[in-house]
Protein backbone atom coordinates (compact mmCIF):
# COMPACT_ATOMS: atom_id res chain seq x y z
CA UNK A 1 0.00 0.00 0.00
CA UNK A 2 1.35 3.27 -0.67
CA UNK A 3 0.23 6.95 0.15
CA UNK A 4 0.65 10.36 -0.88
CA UNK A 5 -0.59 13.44 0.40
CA UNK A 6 0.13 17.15 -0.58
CA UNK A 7 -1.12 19.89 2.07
CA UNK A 8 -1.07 22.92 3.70
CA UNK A 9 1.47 22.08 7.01
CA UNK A 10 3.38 23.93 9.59
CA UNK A 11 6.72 26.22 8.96
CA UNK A 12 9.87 24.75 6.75
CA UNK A 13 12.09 24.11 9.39
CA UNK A 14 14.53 24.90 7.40
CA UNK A 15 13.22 28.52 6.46
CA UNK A 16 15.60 30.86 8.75
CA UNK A 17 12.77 33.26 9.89
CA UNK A 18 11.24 30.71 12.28
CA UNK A 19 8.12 32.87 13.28
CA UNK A 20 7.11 32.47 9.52
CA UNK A 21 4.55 31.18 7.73
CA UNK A 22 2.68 28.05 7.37
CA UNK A 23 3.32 26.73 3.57
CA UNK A 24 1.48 23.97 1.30
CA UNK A 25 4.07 21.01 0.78
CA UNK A 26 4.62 17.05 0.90
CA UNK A 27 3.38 16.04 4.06
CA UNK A 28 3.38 11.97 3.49
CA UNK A 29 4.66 9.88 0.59
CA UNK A 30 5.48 6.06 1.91
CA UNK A 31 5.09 2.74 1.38
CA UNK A 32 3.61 -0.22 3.63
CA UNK A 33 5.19 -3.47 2.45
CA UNK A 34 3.00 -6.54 4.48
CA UNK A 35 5.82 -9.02 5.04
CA UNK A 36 3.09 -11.74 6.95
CA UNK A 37 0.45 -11.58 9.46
CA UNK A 38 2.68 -10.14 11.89
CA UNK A 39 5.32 -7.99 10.34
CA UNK A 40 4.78 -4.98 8.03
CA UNK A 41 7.82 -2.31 6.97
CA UNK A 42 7.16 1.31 6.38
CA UNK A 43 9.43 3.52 4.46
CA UNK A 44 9.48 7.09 3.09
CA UNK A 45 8.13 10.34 4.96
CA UNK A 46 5.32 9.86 7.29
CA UNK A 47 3.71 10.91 10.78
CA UNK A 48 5.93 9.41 13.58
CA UNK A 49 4.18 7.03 16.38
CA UNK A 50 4.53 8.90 19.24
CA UNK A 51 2.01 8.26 21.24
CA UNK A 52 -1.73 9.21 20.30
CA UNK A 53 -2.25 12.69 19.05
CA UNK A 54 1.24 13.24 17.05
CA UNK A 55 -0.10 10.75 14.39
CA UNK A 56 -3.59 11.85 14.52
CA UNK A 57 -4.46 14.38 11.29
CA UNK A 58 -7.24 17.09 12.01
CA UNK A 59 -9.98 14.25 10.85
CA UNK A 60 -9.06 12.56 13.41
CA UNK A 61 -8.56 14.50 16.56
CA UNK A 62 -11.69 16.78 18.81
CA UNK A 63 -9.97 19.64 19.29
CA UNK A 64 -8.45 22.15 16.26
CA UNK A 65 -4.84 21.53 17.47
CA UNK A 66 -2.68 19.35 19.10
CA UNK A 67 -1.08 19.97 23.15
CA UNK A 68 1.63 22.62 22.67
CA UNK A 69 4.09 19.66 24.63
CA UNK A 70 3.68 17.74 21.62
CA UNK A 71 3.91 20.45 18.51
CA UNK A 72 3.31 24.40 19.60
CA UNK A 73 5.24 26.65 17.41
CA UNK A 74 6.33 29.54 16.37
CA UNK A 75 2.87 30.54 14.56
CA UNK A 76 0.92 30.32 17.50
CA UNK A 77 1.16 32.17 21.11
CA UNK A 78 2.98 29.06 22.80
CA UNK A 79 6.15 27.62 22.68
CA UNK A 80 7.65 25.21 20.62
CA UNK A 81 7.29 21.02 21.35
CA UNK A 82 8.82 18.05 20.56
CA UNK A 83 7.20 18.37 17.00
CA UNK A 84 6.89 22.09 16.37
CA UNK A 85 7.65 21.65 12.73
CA UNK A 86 4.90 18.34 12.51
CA UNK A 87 4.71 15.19 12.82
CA UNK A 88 6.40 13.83 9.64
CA UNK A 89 9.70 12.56 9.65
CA UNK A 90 11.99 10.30 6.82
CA UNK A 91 12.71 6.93 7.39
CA UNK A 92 11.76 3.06 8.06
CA UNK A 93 9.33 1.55 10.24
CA UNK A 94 8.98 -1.76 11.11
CA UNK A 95 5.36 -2.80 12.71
CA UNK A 96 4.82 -5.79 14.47
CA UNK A 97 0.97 -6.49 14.81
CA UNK A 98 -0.01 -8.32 17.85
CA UNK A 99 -0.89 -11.90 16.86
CA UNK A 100 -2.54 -12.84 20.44
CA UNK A 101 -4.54 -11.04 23.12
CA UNK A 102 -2.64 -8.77 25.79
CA UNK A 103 0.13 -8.32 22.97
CA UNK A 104 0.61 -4.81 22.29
CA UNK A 105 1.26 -3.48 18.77
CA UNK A 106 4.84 -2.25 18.27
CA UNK A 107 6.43 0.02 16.20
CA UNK A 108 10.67 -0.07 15.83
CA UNK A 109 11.86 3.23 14.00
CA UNK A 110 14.93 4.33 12.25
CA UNK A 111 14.54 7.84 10.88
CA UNK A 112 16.65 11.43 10.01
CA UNK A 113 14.95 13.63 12.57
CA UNK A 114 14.59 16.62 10.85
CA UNK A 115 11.38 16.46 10.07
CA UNK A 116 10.49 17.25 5.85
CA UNK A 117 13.48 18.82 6.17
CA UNK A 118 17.03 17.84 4.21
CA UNK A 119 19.00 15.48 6.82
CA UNK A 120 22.24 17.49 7.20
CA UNK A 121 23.82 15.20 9.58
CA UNK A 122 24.82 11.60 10.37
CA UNK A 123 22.93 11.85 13.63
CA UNK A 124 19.75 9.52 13.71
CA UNK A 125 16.55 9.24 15.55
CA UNK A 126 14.82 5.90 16.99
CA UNK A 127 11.80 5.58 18.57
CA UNK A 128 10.06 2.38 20.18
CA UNK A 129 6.30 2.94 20.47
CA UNK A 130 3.97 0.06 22.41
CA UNK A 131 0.22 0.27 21.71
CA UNK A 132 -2.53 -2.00 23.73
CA UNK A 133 -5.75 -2.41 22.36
CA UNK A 134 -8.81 -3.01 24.89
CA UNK A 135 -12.36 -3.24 24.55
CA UNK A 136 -12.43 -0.47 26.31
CA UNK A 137 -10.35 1.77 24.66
CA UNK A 138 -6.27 1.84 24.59
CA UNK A 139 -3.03 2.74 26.57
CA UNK A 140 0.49 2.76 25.44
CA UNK A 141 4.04 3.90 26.12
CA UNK A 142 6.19 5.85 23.63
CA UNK A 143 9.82 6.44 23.36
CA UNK A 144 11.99 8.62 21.42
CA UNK A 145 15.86 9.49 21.04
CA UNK A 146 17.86 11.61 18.82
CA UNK A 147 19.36 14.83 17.70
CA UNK A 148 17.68 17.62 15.68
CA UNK A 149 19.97 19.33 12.87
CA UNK A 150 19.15 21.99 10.05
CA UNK A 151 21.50 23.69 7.72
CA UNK A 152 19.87 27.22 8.50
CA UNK A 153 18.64 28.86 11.55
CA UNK A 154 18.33 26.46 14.52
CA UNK A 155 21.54 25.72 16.36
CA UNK A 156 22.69 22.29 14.98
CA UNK A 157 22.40 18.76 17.07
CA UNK A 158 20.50 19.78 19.48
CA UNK A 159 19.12 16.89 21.57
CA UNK A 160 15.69 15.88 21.09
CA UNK A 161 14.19 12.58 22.88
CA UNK A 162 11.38 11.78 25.43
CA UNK A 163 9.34 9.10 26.73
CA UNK A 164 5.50 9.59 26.98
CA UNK A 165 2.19 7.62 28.79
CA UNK A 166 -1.42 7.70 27.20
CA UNK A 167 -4.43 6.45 27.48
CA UNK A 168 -7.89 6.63 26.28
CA UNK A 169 -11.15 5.34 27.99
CA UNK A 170 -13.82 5.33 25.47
CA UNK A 171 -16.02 2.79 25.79
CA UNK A 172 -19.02 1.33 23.55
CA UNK A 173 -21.71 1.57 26.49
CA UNK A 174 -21.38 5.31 27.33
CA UNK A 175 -21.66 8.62 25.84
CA UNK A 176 -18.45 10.00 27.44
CA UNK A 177 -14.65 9.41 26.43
CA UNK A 178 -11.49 10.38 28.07
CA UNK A 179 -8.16 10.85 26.44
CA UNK A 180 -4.83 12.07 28.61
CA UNK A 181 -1.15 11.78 27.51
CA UNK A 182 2.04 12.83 29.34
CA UNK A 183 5.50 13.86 28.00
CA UNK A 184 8.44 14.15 29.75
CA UNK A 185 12.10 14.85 27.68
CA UNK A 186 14.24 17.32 26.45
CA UNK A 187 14.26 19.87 23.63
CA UNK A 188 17.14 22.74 22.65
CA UNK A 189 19.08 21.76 25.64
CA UNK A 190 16.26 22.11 27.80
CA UNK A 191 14.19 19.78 30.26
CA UNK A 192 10.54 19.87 29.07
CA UNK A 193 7.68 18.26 30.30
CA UNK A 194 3.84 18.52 29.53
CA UNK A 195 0.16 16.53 29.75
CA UNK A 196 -3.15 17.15 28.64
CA UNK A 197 -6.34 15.65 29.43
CA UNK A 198 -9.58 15.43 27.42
CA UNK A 199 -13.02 14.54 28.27
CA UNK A 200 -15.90 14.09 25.68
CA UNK A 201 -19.55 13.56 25.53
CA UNK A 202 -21.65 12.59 22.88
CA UNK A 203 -24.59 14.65 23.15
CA UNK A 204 -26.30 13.11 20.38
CA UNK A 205 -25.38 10.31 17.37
CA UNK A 206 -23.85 13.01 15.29
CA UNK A 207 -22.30 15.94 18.31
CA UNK A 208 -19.71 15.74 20.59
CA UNK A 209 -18.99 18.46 23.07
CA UNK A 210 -15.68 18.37 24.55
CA UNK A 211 -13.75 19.65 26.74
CA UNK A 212 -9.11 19.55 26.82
CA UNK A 213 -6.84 20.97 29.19
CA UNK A 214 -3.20 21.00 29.61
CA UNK A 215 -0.19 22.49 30.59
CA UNK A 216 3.48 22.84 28.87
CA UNK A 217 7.18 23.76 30.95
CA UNK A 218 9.24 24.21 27.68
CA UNK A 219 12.56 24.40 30.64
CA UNK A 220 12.06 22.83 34.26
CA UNK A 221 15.00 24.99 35.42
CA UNK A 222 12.63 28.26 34.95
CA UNK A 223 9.68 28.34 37.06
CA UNK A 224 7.88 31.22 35.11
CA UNK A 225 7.85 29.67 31.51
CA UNK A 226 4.51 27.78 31.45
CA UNK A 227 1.68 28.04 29.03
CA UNK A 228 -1.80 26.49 30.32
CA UNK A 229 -4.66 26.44 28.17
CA UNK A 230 -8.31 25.24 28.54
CA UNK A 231 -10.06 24.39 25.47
CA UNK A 232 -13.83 23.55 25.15
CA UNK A 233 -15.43 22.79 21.85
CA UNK A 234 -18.25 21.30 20.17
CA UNK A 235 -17.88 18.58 16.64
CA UNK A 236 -21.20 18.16 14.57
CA UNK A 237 -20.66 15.21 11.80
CA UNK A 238 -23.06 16.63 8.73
CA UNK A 239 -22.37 13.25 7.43
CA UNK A 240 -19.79 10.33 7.09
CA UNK A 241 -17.25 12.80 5.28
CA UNK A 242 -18.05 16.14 6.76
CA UNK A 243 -17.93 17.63 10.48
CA UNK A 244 -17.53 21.43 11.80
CA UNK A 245 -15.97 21.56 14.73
CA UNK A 246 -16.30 25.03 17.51
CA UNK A 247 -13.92 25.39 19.65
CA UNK A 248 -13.10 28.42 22.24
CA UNK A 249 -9.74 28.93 23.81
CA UNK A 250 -9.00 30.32 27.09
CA UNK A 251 -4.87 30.63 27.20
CA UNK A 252 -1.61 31.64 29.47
CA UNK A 253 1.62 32.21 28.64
CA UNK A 254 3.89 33.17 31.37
CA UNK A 255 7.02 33.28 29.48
CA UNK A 256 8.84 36.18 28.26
CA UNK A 257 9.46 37.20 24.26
CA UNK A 258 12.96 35.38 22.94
CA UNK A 259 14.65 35.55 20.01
CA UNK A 260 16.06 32.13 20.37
CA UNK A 261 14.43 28.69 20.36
CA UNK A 262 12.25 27.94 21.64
CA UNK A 263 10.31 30.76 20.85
CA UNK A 264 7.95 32.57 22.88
CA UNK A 265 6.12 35.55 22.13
CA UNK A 266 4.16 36.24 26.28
CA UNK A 267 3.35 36.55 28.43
CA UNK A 268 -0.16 37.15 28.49
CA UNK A 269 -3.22 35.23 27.38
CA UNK A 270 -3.88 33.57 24.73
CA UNK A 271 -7.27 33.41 24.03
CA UNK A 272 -8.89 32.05 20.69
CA UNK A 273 -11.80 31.08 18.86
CA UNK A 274 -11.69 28.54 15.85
CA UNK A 275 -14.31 27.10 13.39
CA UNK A 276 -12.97 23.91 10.98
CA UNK A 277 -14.71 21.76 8.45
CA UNK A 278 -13.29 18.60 8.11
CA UNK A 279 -13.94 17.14 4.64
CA UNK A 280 -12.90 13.44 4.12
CA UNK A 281 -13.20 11.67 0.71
């Protein structure tokens, strides 16, 4: 199976003016080769494992955007995460589907670590991702360790690795879900650490109103650097390729402006209001 996508996506992070622009680009071209029942090999650019919403494309998650621990950036008021310039990374990934019950699914991979960008180093990223499927719902444990390197603005091999919980309760019988992840790592020679949790209800067969807040320390060794956000939102499915999702943001930043990464542009709030639709084909 192969897939190719071309779409508007977060800053080049290669462009030197980091507080740019979003552009429209490659975001996944790879290949799934299904060796047997149990092993399957990825290769080419696509969305990294790590955990549960770093994979997940706007079709697939509530809320418009994903925790600032996890991507951020320089376009929006918080600071940068572990995947400020996306999810999508070059490489190979090899799957190994769980073949009894209790096994978890896990994913071994081997990839540059700069993101869409040119690799301009010898410096490699691996990741080990463990994913347990339940009846009523799924938990897992993510791992990730390498360097990040560009051949323009950000300072070259710059550590970049962290280990992350989730889990999400969601099931069948009820009308409410609950989704929660935690991150804890380091990014441009800083110690990070960050969690959200996210509780939905399913008001009727085709609205969900939900509710997601969490909190991101982009350097435990400054105590007035957090951004906290609360985000409540509503997602009406129009049918089984359209939705509009509402959402309201009430933000913090308590960091200062910096011209270096990661950037920052508080403190203050951050408060926003957003209005998507989704349209699947």
């Amino acid at each position: 199976m192969g897939v190719i996508s071309w779409t508007r996506i977060g800053p080049d992070p290669l462009t030197t003016a980091l507080g740019s622009q979003t552009n429209t680009d490659w975001a996944m071209a790879f290949v799934d080769y299904k060796c047997n029942q149990t092993w399957t090999t990825r290769v080419g650019q696509a969305p990294d494992w790590f955990g549960l919403e770093t994979a997940q494309g706007s079709s697939k998650r509530m809320s418009l955007e994903r925790a600032a621990v996890l991507e951020g950036g320089p376009t929006l008021a918080t600071p940068m995460g572990l995947y400020f310039a996306g999810p999508w990374d070059e490489g190979v990934w090899l799957i190994r589907n769980p073949q009894k019950a209790g096994e978890p699914q896990a994913i071994l991979g081997y990839f540059s670590g700069n993101f869409r960008a040119r690799d301009t180093d010898t410096s490699k990223d691996v990741s080990l991702d463990l994913k347990w499927k339940k009846p009523w719902g799924e938990y897992g444990l993510s791992w990730l360790d390498g360097k990040f390197a560009t051949a323009g603005a950000l300072v070259p091999l710059n550590d970049r690795n962290a280990k992350l919980a989730y889990v999400r309760w969601d099931p069948q019988s009820s009308a409410f879900a609950l989704q929660a992840e935690y991150v804890d790592g380091k990014l441009f020679g800083n110690s990070i650490n960050g969690a959200y949790a996210q509780l939905e209800y399913k008001m009727t067969p085709q609205g969900t109103a939900f509710v997601k807040a969490e909190e991101y320390d982009p350097n435990d060794a400054n105590a007035s650097d957090s951004y906290r956000a609360l985000h409540v939102g509503y997602q009406h499915r129009l049918d089984a390729n359209n939705a509009l999702t509402l959402q309201y943001t009430v933000g913090y930043n308590q960091a200062g402006q910096v011209a270096a990464p990661p950037l920052r542009p508080g403190p203050g709030r951050d408060d926003q209001l957003g209005l998507q639709w989704q349209l699947g084909f």
